[in-house]
N, C-alpha and C. Protein backbone atom coordinates (compact mmCIF):
# COMPACT_ATOMS: atom_id res chain seq x y z
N UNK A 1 -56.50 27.89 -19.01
CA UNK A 1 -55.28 27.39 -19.60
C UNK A 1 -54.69 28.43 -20.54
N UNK A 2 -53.34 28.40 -20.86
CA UNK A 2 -52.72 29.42 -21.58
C UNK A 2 -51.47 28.57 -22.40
N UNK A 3 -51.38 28.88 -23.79
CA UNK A 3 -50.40 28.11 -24.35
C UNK A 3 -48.84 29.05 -24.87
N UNK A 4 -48.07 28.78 -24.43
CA UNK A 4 -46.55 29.70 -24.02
C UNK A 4 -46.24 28.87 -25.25
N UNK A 5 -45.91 29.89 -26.06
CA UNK A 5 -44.84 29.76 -27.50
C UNK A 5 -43.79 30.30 -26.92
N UNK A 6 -42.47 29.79 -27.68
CA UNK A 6 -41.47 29.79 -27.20
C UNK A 6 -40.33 29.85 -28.84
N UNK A 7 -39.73 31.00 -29.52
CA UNK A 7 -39.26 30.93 -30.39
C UNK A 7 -38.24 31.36 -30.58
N UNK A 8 -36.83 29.84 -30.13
CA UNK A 8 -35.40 30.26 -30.26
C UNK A 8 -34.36 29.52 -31.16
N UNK A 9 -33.37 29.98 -30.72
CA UNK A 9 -32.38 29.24 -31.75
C UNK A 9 -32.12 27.82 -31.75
N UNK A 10 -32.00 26.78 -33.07
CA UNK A 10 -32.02 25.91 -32.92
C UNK A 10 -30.53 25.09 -31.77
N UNK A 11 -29.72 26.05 -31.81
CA UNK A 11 -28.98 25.56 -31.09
C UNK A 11 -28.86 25.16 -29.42
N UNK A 12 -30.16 25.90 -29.20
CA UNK A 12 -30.23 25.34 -27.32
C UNK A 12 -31.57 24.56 -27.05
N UNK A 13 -31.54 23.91 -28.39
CA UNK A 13 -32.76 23.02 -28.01
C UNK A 13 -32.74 22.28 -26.90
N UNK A 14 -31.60 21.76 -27.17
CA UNK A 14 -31.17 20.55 -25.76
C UNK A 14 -31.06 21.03 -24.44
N UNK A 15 -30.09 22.14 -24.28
CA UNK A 15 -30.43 22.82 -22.92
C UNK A 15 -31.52 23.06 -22.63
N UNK A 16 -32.08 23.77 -23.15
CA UNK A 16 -33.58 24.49 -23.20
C UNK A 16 -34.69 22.86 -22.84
N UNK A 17 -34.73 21.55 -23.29
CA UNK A 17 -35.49 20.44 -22.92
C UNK A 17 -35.03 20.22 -21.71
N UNK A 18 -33.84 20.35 -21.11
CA UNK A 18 -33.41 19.95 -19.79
C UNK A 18 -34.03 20.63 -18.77
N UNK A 19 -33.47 22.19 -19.10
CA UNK A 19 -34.63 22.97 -18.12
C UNK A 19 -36.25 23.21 -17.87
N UNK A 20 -37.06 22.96 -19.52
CA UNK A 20 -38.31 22.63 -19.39
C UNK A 20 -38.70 21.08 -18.61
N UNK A 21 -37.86 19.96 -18.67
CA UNK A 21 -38.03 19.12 -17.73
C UNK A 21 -38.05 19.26 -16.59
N UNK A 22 -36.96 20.59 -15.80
CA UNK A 22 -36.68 20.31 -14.95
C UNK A 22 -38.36 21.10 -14.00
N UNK A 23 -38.44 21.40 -14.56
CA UNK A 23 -40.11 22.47 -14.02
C UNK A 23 -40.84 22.05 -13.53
N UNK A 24 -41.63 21.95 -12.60
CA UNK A 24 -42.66 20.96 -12.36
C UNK A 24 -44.03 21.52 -13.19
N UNK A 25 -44.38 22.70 -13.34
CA UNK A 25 -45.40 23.44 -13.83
C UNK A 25 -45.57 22.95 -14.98
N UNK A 26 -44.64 22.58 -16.47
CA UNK A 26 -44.27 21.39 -16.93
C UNK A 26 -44.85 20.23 -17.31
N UNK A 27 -46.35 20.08 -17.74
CA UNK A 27 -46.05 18.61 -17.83
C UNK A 27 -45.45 18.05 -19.19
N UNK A 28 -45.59 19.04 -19.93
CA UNK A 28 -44.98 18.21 -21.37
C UNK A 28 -44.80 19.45 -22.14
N UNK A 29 -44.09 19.62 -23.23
CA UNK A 29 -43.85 20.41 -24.34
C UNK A 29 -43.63 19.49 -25.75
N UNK A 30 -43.95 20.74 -26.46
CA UNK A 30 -43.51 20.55 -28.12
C UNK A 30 -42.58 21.17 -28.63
N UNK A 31 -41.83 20.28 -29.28
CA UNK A 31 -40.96 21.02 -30.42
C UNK A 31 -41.28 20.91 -32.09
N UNK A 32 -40.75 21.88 -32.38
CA UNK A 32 -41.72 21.82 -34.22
C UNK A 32 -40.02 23.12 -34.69
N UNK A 33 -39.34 22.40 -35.58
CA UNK A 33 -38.48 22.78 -36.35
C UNK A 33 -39.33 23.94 -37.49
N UNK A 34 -38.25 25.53 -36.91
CA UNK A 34 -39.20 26.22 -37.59
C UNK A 34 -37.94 26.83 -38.58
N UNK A 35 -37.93 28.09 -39.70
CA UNK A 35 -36.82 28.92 -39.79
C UNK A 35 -37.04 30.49 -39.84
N UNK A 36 -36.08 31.45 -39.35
CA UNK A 36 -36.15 32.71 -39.12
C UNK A 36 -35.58 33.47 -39.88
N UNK A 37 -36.49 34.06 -40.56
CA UNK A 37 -36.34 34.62 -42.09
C UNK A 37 -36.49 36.43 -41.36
N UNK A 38 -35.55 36.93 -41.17
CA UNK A 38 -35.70 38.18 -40.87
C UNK A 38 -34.33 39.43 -41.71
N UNK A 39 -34.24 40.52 -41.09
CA UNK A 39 -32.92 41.39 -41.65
C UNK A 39 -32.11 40.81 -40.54
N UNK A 40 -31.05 40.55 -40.58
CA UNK A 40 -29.66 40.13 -39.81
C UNK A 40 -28.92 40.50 -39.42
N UNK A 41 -29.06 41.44 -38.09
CA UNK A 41 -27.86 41.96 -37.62
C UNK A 41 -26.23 41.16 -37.60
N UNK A 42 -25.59 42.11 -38.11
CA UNK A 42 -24.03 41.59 -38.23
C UNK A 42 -23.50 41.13 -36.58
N UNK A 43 -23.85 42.17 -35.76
CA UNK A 43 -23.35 41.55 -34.52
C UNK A 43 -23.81 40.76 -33.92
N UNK A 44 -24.90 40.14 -34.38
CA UNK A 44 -26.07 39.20 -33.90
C UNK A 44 -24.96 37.76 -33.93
N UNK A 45 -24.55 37.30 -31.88
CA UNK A 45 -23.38 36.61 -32.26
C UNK A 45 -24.16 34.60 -32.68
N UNK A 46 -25.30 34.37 -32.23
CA UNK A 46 -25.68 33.32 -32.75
C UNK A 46 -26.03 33.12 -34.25
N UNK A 47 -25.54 33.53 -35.14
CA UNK A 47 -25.71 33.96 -36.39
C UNK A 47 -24.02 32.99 -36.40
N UNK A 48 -24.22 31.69 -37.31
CA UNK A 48 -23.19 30.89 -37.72
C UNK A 48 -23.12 31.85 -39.07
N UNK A 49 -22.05 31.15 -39.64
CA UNK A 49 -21.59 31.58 -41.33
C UNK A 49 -22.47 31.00 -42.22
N UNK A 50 -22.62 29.43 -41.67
CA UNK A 50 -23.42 29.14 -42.65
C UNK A 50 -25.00 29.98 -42.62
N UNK A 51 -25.54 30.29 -41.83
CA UNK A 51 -27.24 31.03 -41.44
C UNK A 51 -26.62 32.63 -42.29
N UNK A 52 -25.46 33.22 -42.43
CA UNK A 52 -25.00 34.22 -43.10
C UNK A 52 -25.72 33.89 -44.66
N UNK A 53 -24.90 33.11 -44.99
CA UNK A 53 -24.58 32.28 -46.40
C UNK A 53 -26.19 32.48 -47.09
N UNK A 54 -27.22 31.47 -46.42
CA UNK A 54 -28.33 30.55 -46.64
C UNK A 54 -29.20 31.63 -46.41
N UNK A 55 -29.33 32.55 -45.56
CA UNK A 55 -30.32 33.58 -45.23
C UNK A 55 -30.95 33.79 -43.93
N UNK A 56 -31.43 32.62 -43.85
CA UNK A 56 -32.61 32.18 -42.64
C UNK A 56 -31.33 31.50 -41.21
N UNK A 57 -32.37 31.41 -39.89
CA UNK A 57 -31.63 30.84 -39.02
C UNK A 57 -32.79 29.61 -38.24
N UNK A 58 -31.78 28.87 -38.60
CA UNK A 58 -32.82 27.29 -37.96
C UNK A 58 -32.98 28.12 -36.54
N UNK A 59 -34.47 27.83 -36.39
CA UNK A 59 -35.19 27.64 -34.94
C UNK A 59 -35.77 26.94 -34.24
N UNK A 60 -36.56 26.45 -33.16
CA UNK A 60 -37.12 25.93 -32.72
C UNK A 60 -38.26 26.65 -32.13
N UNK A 61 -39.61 26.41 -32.30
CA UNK A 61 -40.75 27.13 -32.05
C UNK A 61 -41.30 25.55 -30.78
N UNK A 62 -41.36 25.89 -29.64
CA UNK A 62 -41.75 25.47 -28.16
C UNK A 62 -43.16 25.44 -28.06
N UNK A 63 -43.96 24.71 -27.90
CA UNK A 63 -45.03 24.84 -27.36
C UNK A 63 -45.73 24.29 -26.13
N UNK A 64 -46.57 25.23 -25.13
CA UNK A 64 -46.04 24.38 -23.98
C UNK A 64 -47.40 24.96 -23.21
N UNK A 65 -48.27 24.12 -22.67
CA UNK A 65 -49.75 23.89 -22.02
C UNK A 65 -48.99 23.92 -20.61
N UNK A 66 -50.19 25.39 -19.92
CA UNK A 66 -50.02 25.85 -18.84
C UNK A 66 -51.25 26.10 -18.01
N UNK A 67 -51.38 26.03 -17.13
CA UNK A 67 -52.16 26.53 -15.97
C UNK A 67 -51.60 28.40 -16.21
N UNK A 68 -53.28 29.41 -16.46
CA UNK A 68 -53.02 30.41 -16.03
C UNK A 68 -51.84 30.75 -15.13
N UNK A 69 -52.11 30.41 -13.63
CA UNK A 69 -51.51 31.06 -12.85
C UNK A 69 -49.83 30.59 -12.75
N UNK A 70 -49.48 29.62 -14.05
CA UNK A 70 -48.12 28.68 -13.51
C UNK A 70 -47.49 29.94 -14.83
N UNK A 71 -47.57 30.24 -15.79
CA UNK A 71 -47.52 31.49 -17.10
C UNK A 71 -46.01 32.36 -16.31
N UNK A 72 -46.22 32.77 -15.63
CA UNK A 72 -45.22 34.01 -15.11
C UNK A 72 -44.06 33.28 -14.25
N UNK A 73 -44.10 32.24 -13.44
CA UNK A 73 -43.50 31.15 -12.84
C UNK A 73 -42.73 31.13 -13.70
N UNK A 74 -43.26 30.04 -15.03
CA UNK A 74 -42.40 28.96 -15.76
C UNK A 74 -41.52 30.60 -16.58
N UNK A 75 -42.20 31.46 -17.22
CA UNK A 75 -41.25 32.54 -17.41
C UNK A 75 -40.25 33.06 -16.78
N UNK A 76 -40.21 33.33 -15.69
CA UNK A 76 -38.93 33.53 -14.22
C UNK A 76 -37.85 32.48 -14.56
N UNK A 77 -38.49 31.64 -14.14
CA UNK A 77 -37.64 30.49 -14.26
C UNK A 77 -36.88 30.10 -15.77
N UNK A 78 -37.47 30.74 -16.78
CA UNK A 78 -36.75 30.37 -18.16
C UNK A 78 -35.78 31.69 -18.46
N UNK A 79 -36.34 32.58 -17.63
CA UNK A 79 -35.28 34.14 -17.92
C UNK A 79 -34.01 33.59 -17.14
N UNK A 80 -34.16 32.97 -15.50
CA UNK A 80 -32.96 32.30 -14.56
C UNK A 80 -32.21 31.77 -15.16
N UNK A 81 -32.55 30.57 -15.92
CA UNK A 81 -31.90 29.52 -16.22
C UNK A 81 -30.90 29.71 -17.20
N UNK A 82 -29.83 28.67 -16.86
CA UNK A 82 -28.43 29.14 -17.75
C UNK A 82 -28.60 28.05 -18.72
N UNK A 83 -29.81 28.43 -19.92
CA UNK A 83 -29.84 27.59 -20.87
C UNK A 83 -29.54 27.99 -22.38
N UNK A 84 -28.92 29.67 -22.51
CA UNK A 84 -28.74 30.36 -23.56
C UNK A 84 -30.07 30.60 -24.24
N UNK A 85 -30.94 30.82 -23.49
CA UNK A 85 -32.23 31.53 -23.69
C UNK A 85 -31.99 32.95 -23.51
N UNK A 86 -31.62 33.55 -22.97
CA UNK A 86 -31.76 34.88 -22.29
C UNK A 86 -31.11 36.04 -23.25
N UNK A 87 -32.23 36.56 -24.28
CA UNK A 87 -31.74 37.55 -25.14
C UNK A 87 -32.03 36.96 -26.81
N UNK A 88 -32.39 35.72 -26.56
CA UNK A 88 -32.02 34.72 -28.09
C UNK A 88 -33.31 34.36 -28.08
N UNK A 89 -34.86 34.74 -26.89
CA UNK A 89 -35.83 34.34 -27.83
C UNK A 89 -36.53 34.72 -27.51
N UNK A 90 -37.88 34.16 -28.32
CA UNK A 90 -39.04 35.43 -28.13
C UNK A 90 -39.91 34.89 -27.77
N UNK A 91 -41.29 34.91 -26.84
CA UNK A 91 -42.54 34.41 -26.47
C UNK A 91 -43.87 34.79 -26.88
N UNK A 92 -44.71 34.44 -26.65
CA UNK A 92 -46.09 35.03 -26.55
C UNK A 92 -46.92 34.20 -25.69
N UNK A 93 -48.13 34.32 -25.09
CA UNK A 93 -48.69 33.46 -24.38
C UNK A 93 -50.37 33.93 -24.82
N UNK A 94 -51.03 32.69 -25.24
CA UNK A 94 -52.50 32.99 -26.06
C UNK A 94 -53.52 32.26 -25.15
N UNK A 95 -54.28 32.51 -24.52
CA UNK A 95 -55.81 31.72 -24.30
C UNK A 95 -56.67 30.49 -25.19
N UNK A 96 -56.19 29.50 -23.95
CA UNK A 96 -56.82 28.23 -24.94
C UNK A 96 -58.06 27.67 -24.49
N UNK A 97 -59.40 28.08 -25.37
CA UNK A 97 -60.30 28.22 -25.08
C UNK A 97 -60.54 26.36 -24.59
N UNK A 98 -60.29 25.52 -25.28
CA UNK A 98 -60.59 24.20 -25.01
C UNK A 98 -59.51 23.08 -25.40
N UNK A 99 -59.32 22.19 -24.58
CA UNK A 99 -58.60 21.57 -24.81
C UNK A 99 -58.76 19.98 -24.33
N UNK A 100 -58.40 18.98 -25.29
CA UNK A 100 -58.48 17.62 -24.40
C UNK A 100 -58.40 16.48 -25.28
N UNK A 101 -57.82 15.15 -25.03
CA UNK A 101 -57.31 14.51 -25.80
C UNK A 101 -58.57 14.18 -26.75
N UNK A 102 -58.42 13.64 -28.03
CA UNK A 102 -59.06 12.70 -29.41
C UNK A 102 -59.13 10.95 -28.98
């Protein structure tokens, strides 16, 4: 198993749930309201006035239980998709040694 973080702007949360639904590889995800405290490019165009103002930019940090071999799939498919992902976020994918419900 492998767990795909997923860390983008809060603004395509909703797209972004449509297309993780639409996946079959997919069976469920998390969302966890995060904020992105970094230096701020000026041309950086998802950058509202107010995220200018305040500092930080609301995000959404994804978390999402995979089958090894489904990892590169569900990635393809999230680079494809016209969900305003593409350029606006960042991943990592970690080894989950054990897992199973309480």
């Amino acid at each position: 198993m492998k767990n795909l973080t997923l860390i983008v702007h809060a603004d395509i949360q909703r797209a972004l749930a449509d297309t993780l639904r639409s996946l079959e590889q997919v069976a469920g995800f998390t969302f966890i309201q995060v904020e992105g405290h970094s230096l701020q490019d000026e041309s950086d165009t998802t950058l509202s006035a107010r995220d200018r103002v305040i500092g930080y930019t609301p995000h959404v940090r994804v978390d999402i239980l995979l089958e090894d071999e489904d990892v590169d799939d569900v990635l393809q498919a999230l680079r494809a998709a016209d969900c305003g992902l593409l350029g606006y976020g960042i991943f990592q994918v970690t080894a989950v040694e054990k897992q199973g419900a309480l």
